[in-house]
C-alpha atoms as a PDB file:
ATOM      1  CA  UNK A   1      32.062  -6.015  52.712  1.00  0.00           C
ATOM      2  CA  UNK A   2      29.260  -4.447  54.376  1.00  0.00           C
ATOM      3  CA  UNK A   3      30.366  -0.902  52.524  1.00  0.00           C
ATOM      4  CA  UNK A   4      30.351  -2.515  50.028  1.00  0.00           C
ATOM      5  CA  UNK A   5      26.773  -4.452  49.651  1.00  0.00           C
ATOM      6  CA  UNK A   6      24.958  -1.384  50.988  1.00  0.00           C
ATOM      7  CA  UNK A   7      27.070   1.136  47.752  1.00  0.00           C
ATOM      8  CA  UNK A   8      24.041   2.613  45.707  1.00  0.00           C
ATOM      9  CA  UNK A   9      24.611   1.418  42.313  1.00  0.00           C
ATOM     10  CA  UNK A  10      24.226   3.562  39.463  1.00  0.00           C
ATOM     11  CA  UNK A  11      22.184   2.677  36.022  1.00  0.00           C
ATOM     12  CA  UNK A  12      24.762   4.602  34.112  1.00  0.00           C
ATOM     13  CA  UNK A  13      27.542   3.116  35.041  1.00  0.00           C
ATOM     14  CA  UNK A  14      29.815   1.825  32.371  1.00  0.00           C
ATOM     15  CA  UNK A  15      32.224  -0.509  34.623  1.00  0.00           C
ATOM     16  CA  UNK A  16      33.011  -3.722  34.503  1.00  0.00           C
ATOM     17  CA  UNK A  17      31.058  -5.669  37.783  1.00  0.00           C
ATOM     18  CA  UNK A  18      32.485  -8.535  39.661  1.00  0.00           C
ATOM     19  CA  UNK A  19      30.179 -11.065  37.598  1.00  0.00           C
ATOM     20  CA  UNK A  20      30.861  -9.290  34.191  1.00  0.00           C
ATOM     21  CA  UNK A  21      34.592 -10.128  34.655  1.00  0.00           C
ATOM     22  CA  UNK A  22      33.792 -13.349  35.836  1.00  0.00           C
ATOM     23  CA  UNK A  23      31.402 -14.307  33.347  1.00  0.00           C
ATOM     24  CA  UNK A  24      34.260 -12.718  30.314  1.00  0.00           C
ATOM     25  CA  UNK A  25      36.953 -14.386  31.683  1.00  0.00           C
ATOM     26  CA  UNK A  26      35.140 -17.728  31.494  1.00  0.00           C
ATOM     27  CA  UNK A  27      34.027 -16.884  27.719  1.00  0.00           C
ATOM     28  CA  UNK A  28      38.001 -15.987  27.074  1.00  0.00           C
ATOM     29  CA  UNK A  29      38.787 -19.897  28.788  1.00  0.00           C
ATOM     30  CA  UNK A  30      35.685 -21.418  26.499  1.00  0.00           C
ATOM     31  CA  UNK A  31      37.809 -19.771  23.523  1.00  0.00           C
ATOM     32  CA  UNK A  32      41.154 -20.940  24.580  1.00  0.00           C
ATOM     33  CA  UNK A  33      39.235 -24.757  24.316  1.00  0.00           C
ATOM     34  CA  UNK A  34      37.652 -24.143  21.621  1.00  0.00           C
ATOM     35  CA  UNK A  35      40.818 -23.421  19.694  1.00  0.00           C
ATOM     36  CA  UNK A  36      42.877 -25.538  21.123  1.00  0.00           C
ATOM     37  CA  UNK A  37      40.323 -28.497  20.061  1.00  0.00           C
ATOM     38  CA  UNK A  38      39.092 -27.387  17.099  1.00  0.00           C
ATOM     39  CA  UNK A  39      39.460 -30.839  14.907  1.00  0.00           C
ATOM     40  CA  UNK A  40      37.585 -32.477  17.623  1.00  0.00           C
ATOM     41  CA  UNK A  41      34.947 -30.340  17.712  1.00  0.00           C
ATOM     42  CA  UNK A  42      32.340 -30.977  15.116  1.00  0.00           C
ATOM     43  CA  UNK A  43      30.333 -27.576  15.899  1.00  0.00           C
ATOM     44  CA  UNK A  44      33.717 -25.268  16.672  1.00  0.00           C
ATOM     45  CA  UNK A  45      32.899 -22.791  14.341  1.00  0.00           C
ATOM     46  CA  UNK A  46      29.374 -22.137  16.004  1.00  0.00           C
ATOM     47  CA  UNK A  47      30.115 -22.033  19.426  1.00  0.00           C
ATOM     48  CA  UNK A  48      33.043 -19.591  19.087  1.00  0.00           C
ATOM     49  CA  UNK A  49      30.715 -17.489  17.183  1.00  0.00           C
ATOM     50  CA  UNK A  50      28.692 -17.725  20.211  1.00  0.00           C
ATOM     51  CA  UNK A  51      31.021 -16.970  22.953  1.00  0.00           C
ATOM     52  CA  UNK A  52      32.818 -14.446  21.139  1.00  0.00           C
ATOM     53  CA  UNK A  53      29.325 -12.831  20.443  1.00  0.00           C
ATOM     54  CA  UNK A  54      28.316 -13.617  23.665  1.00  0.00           C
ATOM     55  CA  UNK A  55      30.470 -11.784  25.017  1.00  0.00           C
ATOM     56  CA  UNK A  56      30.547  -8.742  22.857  1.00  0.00           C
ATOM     57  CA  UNK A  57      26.698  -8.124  23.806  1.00  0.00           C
ATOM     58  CA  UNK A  58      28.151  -8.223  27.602  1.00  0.00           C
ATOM     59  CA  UNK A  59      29.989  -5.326  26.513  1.00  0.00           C
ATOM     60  CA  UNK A  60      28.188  -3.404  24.286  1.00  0.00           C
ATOM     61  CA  UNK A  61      25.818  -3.757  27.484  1.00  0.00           C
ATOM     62  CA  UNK A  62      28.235  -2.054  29.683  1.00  0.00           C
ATOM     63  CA  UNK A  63      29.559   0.650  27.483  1.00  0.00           C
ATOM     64  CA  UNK A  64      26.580   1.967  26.035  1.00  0.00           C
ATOM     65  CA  UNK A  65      24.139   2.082  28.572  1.00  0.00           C
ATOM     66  CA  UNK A  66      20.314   2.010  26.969  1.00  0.00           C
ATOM     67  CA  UNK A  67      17.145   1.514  28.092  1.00  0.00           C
ATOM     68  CA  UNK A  68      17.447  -2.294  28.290  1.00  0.00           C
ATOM     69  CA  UNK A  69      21.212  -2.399  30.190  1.00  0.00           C
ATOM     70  CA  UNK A  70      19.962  -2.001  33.485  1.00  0.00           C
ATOM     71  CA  UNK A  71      17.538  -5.453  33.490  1.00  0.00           C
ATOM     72  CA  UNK A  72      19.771  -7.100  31.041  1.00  0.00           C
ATOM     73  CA  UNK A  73      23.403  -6.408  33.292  1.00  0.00           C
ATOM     74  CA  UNK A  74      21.317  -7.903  36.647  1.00  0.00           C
ATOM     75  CA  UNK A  75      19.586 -10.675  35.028  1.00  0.00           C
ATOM     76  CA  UNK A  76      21.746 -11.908  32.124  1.00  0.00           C
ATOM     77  CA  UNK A  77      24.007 -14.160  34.293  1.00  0.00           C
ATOM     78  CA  UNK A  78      21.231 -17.022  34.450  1.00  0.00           C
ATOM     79  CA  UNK A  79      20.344 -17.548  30.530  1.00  0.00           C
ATOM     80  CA  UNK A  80      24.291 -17.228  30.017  1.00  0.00           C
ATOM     81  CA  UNK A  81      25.292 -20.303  32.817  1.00  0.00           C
ATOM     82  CA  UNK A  82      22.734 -22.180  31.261  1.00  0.00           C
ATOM     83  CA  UNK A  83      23.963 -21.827  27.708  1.00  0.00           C
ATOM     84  CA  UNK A  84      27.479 -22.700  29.170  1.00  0.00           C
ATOM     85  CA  UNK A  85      26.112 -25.600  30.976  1.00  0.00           C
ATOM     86  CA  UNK A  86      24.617 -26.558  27.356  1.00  0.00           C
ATOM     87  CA  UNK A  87      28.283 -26.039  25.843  1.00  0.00           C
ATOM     88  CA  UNK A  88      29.893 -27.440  28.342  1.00  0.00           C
ATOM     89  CA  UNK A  89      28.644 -31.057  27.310  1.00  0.00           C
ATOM     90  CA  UNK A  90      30.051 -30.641  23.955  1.00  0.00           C
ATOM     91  CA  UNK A  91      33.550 -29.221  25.057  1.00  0.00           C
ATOM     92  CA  UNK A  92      33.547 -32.646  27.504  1.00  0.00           C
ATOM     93  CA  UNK A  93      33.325 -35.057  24.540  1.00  0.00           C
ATOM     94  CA  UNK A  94      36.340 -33.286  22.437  1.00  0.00           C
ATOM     95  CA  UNK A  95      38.343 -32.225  25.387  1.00  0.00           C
ATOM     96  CA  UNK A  96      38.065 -35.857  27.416  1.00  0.00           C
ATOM     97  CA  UNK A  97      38.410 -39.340  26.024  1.00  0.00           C
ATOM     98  CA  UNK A  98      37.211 -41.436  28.982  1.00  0.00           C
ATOM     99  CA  UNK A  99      35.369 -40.812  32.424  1.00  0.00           C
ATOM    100  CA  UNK A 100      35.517 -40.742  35.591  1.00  0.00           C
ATOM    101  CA  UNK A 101      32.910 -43.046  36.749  1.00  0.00           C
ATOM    102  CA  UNK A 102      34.490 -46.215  37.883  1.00  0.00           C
ATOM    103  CA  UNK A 103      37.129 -44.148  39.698  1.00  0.00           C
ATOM    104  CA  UNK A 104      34.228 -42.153  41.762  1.00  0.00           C
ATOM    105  CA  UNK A 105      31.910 -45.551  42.365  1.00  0.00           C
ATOM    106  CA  UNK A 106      35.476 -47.229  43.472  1.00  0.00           C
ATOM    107  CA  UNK A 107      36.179 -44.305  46.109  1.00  0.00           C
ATOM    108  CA  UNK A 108      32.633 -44.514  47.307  1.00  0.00           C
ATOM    109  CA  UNK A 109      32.793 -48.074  47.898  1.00  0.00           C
ATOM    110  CA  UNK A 110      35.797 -48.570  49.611  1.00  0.00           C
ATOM    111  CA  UNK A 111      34.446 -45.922  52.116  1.00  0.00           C
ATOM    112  CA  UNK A 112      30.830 -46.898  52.438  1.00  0.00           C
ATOM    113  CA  UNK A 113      31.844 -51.005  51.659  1.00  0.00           C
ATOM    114  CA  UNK A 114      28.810 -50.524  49.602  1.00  0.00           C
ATOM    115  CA  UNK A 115      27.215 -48.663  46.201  1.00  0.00           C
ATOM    116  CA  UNK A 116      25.365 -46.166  48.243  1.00  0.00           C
ATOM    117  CA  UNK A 117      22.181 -45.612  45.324  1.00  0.00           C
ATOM    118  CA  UNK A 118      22.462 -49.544  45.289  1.00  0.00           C
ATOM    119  CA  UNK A 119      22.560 -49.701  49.150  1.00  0.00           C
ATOM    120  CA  UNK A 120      19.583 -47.184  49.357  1.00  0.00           C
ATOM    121  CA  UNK A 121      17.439 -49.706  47.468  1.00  0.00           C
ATOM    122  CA  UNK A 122      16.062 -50.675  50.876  1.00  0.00           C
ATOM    123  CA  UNK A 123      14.449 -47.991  51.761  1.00  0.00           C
ATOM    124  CA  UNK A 124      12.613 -47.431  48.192  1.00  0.00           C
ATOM    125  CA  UNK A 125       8.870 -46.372  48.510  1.00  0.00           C
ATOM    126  CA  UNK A 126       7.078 -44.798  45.840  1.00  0.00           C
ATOM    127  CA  UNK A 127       5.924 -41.778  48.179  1.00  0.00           C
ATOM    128  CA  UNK A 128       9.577 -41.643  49.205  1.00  0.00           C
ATOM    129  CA  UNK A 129      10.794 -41.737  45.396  1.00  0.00           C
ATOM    130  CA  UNK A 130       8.243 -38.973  44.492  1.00  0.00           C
ATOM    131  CA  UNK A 131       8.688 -36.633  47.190  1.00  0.00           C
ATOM    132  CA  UNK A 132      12.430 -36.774  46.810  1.00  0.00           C
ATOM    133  CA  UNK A 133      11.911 -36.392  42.373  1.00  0.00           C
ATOM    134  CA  UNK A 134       9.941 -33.252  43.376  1.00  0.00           C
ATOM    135  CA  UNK A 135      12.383 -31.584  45.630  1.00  0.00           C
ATOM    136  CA  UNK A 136      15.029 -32.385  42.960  1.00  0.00           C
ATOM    137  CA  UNK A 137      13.314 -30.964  40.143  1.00  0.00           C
ATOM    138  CA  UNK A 138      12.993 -27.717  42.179  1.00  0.00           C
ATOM    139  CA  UNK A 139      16.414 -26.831  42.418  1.00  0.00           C
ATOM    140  CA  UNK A 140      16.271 -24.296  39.405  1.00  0.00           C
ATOM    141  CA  UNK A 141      13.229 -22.418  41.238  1.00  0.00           C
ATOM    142  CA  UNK A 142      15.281 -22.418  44.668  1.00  0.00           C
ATOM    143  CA  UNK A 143      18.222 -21.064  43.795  1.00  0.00           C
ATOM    144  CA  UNK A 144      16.335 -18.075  41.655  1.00  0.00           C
ATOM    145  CA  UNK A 145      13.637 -17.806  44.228  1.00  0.00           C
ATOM    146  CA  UNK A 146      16.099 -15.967  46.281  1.00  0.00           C
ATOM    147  CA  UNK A 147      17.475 -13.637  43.294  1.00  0.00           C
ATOM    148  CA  UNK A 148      13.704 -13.103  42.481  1.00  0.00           C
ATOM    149  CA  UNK A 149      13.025 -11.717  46.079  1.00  0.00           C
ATOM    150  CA  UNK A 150      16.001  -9.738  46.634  1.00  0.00           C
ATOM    151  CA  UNK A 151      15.061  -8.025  43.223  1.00  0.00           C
ATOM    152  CA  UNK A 152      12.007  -7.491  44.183  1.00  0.00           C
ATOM    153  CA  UNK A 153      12.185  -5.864  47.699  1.00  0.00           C
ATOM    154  CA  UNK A 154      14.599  -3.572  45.969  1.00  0.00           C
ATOM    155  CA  UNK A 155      17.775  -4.727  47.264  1.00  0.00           C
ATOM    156  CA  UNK A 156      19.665  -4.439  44.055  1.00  0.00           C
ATOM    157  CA  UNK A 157      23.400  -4.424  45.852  1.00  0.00           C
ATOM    158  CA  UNK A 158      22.506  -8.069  47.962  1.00  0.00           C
ATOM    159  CA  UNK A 159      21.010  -9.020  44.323  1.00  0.00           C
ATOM    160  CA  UNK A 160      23.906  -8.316  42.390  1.00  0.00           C
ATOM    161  CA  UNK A 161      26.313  -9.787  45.082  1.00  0.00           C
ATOM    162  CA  UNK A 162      23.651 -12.892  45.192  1.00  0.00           C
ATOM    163  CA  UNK A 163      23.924 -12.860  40.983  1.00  0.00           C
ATOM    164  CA  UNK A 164      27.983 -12.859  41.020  1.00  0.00           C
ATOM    165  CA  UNK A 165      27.821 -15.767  43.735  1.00  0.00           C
ATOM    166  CA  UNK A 166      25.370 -18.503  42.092  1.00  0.00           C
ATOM    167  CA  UNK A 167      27.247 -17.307  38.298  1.00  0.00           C
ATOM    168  CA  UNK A 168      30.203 -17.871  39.813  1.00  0.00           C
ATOM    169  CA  UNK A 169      29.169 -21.708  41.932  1.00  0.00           C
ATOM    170  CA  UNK A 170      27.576 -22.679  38.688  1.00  0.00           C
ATOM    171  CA  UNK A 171      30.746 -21.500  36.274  1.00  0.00           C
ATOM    172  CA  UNK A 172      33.181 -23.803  38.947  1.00  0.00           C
ATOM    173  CA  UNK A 173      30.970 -26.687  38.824  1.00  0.00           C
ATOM    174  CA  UNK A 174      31.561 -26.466  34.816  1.00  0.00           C
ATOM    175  CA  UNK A 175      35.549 -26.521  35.695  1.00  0.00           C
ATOM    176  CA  UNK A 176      34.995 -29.450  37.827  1.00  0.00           C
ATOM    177  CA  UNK A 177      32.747 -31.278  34.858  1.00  0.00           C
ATOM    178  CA  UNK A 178      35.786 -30.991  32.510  1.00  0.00           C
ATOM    179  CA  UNK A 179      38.360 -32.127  34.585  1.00  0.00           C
ATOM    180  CA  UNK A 180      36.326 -35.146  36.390  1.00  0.00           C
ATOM    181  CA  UNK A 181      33.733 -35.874  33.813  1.00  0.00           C
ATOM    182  CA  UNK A 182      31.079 -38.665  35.088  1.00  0.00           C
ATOM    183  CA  UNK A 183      27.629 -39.685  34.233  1.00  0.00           C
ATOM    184  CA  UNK A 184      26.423 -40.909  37.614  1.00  0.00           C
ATOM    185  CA  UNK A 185      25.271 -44.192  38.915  1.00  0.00           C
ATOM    186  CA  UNK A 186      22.050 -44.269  37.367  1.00  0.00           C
ATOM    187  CA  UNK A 187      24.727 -45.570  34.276  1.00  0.00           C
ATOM    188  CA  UNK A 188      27.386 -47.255  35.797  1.00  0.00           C
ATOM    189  CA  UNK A 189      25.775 -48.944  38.359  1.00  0.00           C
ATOM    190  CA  UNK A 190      22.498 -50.100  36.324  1.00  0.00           C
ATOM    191  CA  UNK A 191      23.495 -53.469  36.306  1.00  0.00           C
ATOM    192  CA  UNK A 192      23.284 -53.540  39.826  1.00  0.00           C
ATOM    193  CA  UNK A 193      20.155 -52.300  40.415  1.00  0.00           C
ATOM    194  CA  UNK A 194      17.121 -54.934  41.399  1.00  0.00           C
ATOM    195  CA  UNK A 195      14.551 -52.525  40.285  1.00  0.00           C
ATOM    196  CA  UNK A 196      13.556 -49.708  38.716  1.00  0.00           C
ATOM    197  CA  UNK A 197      12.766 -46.531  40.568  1.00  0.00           C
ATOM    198  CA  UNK A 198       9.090 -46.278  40.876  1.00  0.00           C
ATOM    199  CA  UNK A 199       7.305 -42.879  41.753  1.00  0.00           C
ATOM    200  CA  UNK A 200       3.379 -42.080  42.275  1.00  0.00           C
ATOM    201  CA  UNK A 201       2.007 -39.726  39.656  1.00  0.00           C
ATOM    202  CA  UNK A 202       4.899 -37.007  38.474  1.00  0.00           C
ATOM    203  CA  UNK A 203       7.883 -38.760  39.058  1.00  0.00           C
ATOM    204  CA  UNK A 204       8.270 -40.424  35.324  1.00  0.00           C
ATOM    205  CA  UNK A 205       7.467 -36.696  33.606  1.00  0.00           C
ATOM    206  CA  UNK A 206       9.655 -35.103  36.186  1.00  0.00           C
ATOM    207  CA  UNK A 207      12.782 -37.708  35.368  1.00  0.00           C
ATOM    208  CA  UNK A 208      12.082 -37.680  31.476  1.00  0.00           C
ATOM    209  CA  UNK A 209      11.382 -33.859  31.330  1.00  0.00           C
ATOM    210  CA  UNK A 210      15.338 -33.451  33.139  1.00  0.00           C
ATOM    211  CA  UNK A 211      16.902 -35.669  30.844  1.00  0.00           C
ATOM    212  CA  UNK A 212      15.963 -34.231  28.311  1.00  0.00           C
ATOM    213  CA  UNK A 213      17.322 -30.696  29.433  1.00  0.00           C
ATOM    214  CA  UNK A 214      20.241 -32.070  30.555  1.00  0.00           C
ATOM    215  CA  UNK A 215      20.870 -34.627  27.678  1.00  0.00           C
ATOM    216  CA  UNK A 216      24.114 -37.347  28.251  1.00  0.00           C
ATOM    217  CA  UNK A 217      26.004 -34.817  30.438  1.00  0.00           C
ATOM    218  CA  UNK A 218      29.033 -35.860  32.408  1.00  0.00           C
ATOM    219  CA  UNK A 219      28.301 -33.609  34.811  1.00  0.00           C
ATOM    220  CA  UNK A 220      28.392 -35.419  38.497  1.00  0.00           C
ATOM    221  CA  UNK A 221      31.473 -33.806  40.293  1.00  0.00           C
ATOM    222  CA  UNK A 222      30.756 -31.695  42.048  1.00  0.00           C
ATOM    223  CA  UNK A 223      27.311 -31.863  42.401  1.00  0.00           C
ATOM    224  CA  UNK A 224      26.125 -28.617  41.694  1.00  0.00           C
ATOM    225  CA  UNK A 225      22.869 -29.619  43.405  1.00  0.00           C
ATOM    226  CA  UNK A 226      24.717 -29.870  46.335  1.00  0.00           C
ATOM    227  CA  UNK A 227      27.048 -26.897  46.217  1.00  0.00           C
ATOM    228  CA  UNK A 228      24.506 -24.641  44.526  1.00  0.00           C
ATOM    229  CA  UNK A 229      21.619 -25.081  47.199  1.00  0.00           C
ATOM    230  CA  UNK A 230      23.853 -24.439  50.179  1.00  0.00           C
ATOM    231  CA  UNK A 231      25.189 -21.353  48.030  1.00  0.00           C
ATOM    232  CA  UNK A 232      21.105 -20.493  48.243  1.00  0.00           C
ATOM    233  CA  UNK A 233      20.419 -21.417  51.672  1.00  0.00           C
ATOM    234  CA  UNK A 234      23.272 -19.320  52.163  1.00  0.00           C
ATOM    235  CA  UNK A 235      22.050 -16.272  50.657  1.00  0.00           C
ATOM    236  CA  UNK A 236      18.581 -16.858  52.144  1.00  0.00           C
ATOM    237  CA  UNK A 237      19.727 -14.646  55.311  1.00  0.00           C
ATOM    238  CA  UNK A 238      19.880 -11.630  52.839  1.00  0.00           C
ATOM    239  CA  UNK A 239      16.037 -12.502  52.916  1.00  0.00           C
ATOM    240  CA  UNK A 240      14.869 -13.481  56.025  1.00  0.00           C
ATOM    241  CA  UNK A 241      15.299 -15.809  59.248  1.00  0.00           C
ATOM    242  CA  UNK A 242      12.048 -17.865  58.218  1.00  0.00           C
ATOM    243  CA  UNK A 243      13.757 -18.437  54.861  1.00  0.00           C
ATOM    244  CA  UNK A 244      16.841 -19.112  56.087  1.00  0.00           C
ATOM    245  CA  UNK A 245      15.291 -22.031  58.220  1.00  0.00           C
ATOM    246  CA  UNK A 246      13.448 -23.299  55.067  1.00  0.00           C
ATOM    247  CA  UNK A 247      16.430 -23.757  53.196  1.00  0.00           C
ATOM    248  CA  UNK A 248      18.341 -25.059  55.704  1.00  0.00           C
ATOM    249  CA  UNK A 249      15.358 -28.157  55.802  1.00  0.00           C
ATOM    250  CA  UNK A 250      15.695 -28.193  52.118  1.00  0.00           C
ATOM    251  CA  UNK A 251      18.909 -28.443  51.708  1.00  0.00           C
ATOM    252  CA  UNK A 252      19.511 -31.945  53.177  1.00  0.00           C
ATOM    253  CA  UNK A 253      16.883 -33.117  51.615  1.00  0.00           C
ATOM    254  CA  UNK A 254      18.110 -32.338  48.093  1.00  0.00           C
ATOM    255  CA  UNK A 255      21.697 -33.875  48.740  1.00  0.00           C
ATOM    256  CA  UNK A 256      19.885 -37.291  49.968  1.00  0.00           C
ATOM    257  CA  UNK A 257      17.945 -37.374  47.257  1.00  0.00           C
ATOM    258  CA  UNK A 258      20.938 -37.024  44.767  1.00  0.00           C
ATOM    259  CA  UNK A 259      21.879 -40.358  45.992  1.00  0.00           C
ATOM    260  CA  UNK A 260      18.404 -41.817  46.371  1.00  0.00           C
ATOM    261  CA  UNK A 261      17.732 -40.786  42.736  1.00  0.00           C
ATOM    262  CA  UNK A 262      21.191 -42.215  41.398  1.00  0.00           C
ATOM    263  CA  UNK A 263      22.102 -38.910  40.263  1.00  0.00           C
ATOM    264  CA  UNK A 264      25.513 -38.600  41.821  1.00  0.00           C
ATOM    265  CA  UNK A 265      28.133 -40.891  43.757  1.00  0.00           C
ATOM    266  CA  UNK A 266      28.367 -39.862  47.568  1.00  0.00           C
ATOM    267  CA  UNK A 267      32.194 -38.365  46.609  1.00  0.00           C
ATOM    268  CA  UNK A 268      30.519 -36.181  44.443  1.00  0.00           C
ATOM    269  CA  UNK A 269      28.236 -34.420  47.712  1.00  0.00           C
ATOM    270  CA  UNK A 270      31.484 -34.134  49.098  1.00  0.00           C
ATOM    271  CA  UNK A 271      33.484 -32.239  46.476  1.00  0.00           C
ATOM    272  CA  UNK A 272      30.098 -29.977  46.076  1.00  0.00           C
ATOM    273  CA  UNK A 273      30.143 -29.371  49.591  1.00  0.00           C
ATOM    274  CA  UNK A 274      34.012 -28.483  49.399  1.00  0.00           C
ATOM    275  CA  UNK A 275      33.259 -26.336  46.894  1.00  0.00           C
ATOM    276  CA  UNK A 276      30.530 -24.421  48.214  1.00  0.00           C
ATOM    277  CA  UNK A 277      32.010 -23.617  51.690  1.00  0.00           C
ATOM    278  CA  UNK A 278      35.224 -22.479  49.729  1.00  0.00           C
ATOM    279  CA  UNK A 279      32.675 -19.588  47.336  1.00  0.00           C
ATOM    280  CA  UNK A 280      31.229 -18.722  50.805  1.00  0.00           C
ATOM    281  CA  UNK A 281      34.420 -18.167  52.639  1.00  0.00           C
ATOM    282  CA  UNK A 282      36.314 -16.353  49.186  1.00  0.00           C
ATOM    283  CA  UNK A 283      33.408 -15.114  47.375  1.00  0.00           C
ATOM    284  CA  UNK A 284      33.174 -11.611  49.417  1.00  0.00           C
ATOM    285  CA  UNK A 285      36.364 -11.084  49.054  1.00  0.00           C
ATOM    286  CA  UNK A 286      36.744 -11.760  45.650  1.00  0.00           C
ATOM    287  CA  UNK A 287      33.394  -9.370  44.811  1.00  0.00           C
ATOM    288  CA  UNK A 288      35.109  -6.928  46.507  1.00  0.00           C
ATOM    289  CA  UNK A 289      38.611  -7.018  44.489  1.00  0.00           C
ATOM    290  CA  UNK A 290      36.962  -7.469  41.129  1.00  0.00           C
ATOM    291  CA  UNK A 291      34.020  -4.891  41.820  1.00  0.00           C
ATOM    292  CA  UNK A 292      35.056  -1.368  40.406  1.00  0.00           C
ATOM    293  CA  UNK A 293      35.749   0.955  43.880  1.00  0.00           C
ATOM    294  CA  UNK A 294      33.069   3.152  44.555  1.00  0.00           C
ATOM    295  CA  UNK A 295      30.812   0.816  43.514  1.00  0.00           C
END
C-alpha cells in the first residue's frame, strides 16, 4: 500500500481511479432503482437524467483530459455525495413503505432499559446543549479539513486515497439509509421528551439551518457522523500527530452528542462504528485492486 500512496500521479492520465469506479458503479445502482421504481417516483425522469449525466461528465473528465480535469477528478467526489445524499431521500420514500424507527428505539431499550436521548435529559444544560450543537454542525468542515490540508501540502496520492475513503464511507452510509431507513428520536421519541432542547445563542440557527439541508431524511443507520469522523480522525495521521490527537478528542465528542441532540438511537453509533472500522481495515486493499497498476 505504501507503493502505492507514494506512485506520482500523472495529470494526463485517462484511467479509471479507485473513486471514479466507485462513484460509477454507485450511479449504475441509483439507475437500477430508479428503473425498477419508476411509477413510484414522481421526479424519475429527472434524476436519471442526472445520474446518467452525472456520470457521463465523470467520463468525459477522464478521457479527455483539459485544463479543468485535474481539479475537477480530485475534488468532484464531495459535490457528487452530497447530491446523492440529496437523492437518496427521494429513492427512500418510493423504494420503502415504512421505517425503521420503533425497531431501533426497541433494540436500544432493551439494552440500555432506557431511551438513551430521553435518559440524557438529566444532564441537559444550555452550555452543554450549545457546545455539543456546535461540534455537530462541524462535521462537514472536519472531515474536508483533512482533504483541504493534504491538498494543500501537496500530497496529492494521501489526498486521492483520503478522497476514495470518505466517497466511499459516505456512499455505504446511503446503502445503509435504504435498507434501515429511520428518522431518529428527535421524532419517535418526542412524546417522551419533558422539554425542549435549549441552547445559548447559536444553537436554534445551527438546528434550523441543518434541517433544512437535510430536509425529512431517514437517514439514522449508520450514523454517518459517527463512521465518517473516525474515517477523518483516521486519516488525520496522513497529517500530523497533533492532528491526530485533536481528532481523536473530537471524535467522542461528536458521537455523544448524536445522542444528546436526539439525532440518532445508540444502535445506530454502533452500526457506524461497525462500519467505519470495516472501510479502515478493507479500504487499502480495495484502493489498491480498483486503482489502475502503475498508478
Amino acid at each position: 500500500m505504501a507503493d502505492l500512496l507514494n506512485a506520482e500521479p500523472s495529470k494526463r492520465d485517462t484511467r479509471f481511479w479507485a473513486v471514479d469506479k466507485v462513484i460509477l458503479g454507485y450511479f449504475a445502482c441509483s439507475v437500477v432503482v430508479i428503473l425498477g421504481w419508476w411509477s413510484t417516483l414522481p421526479e424519475a425522469l429527472p434524476l436519471l437524467a442526472a445520474n446518467i449525466i452525472g456520470g457521463a461528465v465523470i467520463v468525459y473528465q477522464v478521457k479527455r483530459p483539459n485544463a479543468t480535469s485535474w481539479r475537477f477528478r480530485n475534488w468532484y467526489p464531495l459535490p457528487y455525495v452530497a447530491s446523492c445524499y440529496k437523492e437518496m431521500a427521494l429513492l427512500i420514500h418510493a423504494v420503502r413503505t415504512s421505517d425503521a424507527d420503533q425497531w431501533l428505539a426497541d433494540v436500544d431499550f432493551r439494552f440500555w432499559g432506557v431511551h438513551p436521548s430521553v435518559w440524557l435529559e438529566r444532564v441537559h444544560s444550555p452550555v452543554l446543549t450549545e457546545f455539543l450543537q456546535v461540534v455537530y454542525t462541524l462535521f462537514v468542515p472536519a472531515v474536508l479539513y483533512i482533504a483541504w490540508v493534504l491538498w494543500r501540502r501537496g500530497k496529492t496520492r494521501d489526498f486521492q486515497y483520503y478522497a476514495f475513503l470518505i466517497a466511499l464511507g459516505f456512499l455505504t452510509s446511503y446503502v445503509g439509509y435504504i435498507l434501515v431507513p429511520a428518522r431518529g428520536p428527535r421524532f419517535l421519541l418526542k412524546h417522551l421528551q419533558h422539554f425542549p432542547l435549549q441552547g445559548l445563542w447559536l444553537f436554534q440557527a445551527m438546528q434550523s439551518g441543518l434541517d433544512r439541508l437535510e430536509s425529512a431524511h431517514y437517514d439514522c443507520f449508520p450514523s454517518g457522523h459517527t463512521e465518517l469522523t473516525i474515517l477523518a480522525w483516521w486519516g488525520s495521521r496522513m497529517v500530523s500527530n497533533r492532528w491526530f490527537r485533536i481528532y481523536l478528542a473530537y471524535t467522542p465528542c461528536i458521537i455523544f452528542a448524536t445522542v444528546y441532540l436526539r439525532y440518532h438511537y445508540t444502535v445506530d453509533l454502533l452500526a457506524g462504528v461497525i462500519t467505519a472500522a470495516v472501510l479502515i481495515l478493507t479500504a487499502p486493499m480495495l484502493y489498491q485492486k480498483l486503482s489502475p497498476k502503475g498508478l
